[in-house]
N, C-alpha and C. Protein backbone atom coordinates (compact mmCIF):
# COMPACT_ATOMS: atom_id res chain seq x y z
N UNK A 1 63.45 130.19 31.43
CA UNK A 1 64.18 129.56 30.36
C UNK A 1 63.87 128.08 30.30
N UNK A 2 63.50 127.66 29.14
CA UNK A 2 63.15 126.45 28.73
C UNK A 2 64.66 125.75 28.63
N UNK A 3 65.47 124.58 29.07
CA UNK A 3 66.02 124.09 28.28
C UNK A 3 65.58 122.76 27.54
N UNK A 4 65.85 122.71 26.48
CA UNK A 4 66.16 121.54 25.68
C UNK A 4 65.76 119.98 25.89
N UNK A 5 64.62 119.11 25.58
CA UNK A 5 64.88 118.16 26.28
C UNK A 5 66.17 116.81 25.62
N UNK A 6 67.07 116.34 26.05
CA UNK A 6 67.88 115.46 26.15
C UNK A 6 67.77 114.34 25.96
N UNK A 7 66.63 113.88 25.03
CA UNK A 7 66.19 112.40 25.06
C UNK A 7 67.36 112.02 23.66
N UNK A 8 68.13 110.51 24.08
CA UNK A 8 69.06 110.31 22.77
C UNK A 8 68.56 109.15 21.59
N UNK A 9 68.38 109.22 20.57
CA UNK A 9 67.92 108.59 19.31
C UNK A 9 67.84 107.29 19.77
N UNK A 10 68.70 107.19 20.03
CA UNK A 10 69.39 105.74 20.02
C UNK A 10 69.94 105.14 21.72
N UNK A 11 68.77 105.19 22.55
CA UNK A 11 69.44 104.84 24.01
C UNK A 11 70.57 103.85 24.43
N UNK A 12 70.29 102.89 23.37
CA UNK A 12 70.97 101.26 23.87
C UNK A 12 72.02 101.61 23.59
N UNK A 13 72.54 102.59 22.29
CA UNK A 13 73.85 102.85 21.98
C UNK A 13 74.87 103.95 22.75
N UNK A 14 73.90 105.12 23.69
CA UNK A 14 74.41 105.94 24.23
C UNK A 14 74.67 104.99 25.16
N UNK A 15 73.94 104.56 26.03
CA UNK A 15 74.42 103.69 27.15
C UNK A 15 75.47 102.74 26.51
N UNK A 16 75.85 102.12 26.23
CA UNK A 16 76.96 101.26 25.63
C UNK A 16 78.23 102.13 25.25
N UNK A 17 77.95 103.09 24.88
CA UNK A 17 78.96 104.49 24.55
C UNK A 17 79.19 104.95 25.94
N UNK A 18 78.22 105.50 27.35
CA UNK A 18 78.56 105.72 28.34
C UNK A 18 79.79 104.62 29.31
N UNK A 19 79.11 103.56 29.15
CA UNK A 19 79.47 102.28 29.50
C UNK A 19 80.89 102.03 29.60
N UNK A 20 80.82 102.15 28.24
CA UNK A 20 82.48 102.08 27.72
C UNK A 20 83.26 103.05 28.17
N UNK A 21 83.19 104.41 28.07
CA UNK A 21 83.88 105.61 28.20
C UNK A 21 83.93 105.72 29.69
N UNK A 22 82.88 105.12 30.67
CA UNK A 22 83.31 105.46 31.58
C UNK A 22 84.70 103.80 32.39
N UNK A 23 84.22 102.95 31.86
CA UNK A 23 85.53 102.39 32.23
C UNK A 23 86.60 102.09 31.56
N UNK A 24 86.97 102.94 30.21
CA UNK A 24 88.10 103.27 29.60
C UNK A 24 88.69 104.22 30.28
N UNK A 25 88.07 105.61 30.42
CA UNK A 25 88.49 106.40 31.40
C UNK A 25 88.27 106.64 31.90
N UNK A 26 88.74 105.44 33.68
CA UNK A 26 88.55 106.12 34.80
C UNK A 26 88.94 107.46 35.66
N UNK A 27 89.71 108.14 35.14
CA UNK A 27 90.45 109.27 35.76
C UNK A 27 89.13 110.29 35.47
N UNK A 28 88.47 110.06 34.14
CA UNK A 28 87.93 111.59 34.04
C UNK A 28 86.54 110.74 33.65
N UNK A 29 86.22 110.28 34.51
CA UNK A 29 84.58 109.63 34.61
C UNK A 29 83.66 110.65 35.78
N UNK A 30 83.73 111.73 35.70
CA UNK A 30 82.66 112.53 36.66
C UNK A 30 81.48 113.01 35.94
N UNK A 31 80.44 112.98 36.49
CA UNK A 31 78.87 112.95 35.60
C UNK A 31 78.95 114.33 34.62
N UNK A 32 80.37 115.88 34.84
CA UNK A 32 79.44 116.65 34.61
C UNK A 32 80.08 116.61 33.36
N UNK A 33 80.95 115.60 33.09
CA UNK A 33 82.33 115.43 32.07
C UNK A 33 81.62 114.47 30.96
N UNK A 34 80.80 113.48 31.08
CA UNK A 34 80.17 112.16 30.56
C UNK A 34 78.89 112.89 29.84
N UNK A 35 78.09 114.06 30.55
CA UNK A 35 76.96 115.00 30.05
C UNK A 35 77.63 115.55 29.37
N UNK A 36 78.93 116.26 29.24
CA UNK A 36 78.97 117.38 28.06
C UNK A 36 79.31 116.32 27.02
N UNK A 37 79.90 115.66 27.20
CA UNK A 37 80.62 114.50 25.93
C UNK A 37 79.12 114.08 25.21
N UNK A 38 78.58 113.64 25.63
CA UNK A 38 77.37 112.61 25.02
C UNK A 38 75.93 113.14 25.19
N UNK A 39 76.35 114.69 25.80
CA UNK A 39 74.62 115.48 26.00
C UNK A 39 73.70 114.78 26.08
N UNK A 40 73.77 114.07 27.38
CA UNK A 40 72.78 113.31 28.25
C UNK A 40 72.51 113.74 29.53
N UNK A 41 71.33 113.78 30.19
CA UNK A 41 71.30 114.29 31.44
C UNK A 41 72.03 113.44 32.38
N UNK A 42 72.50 113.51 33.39
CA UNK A 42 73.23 113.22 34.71
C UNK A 42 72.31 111.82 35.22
N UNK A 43 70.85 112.41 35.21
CA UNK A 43 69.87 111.00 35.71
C UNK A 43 70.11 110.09 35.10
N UNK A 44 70.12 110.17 33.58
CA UNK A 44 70.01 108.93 32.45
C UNK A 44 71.28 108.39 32.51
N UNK A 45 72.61 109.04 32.89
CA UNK A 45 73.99 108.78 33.11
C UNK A 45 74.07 107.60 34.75
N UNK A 46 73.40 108.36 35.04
CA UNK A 46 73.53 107.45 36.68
C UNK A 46 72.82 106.27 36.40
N UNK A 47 71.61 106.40 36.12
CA UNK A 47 70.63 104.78 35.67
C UNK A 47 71.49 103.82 35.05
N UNK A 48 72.43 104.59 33.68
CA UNK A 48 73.06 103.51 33.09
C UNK A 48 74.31 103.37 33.67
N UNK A 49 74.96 103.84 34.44
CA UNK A 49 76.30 102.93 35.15
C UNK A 49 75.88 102.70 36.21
N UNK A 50 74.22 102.48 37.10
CA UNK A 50 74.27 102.05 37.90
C UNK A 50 73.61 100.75 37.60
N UNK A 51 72.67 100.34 36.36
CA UNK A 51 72.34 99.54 35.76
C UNK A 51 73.45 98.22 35.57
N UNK A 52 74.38 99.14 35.21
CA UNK A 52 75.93 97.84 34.73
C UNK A 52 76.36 97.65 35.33
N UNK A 53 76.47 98.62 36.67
CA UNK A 53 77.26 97.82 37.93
C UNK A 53 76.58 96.97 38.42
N UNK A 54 74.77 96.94 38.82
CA UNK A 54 74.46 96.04 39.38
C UNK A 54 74.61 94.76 38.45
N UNK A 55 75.00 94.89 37.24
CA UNK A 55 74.75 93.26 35.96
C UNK A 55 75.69 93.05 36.06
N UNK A 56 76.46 93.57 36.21
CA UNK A 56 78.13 92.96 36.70
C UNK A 56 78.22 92.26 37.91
N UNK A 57 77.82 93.06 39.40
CA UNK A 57 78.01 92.21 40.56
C UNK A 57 76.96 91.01 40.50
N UNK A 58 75.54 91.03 39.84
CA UNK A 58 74.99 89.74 39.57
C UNK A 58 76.18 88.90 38.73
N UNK A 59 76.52 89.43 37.65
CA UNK A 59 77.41 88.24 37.14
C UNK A 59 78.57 87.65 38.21
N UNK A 60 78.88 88.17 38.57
CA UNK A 60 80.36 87.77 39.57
C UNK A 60 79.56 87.15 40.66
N UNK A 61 78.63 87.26 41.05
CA UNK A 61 78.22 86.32 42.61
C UNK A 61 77.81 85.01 41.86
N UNK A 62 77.38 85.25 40.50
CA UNK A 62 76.50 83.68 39.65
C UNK A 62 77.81 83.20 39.56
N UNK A 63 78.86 83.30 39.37
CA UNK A 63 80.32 83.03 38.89
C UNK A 63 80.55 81.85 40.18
N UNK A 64 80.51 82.83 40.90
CA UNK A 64 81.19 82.23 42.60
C UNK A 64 80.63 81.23 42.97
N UNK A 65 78.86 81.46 42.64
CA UNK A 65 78.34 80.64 43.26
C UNK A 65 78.36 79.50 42.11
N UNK A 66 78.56 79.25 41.53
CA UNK A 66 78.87 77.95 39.78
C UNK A 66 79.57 77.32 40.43
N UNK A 67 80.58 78.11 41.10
CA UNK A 67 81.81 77.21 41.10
C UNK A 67 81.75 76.24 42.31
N UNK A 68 81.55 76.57 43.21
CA UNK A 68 81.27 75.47 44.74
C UNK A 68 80.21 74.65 44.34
């Protein structure tokens, strides 16, 4: 069985749509919940909230370090 490949039109916007949804709702942020919503694979799901977490903890250490 072939499935389907999962590539989305519009990446910058699924990720920004993942992005969001997963820290609007944290209770029901599990990969297999974020794939059925936005029929994205799990890999492309992990890249992009692991992508934003690392641009986030860069932002917050540039923060810290501004300030001293």
């Amino acid at each position: 069985m072939n499935t389907k490949l999962r590539i989305p039109e519009d990446p910058e916007l699924i990720a920004k749509q993942v992005v969001e949804y997963y820290f609007t709702y944290t209770e029901a942020n599990s990969l297999k919940e974020i794939e059925e919503i936005f029929n994205v694979s799990p890999r492309r799901i992990r890249k992009i909230i692991s992508n934003e977490l690392k641009s986030r903890l860069d932002n917050s250490l540039l923060r810290r370090c501004a300030r001293h």
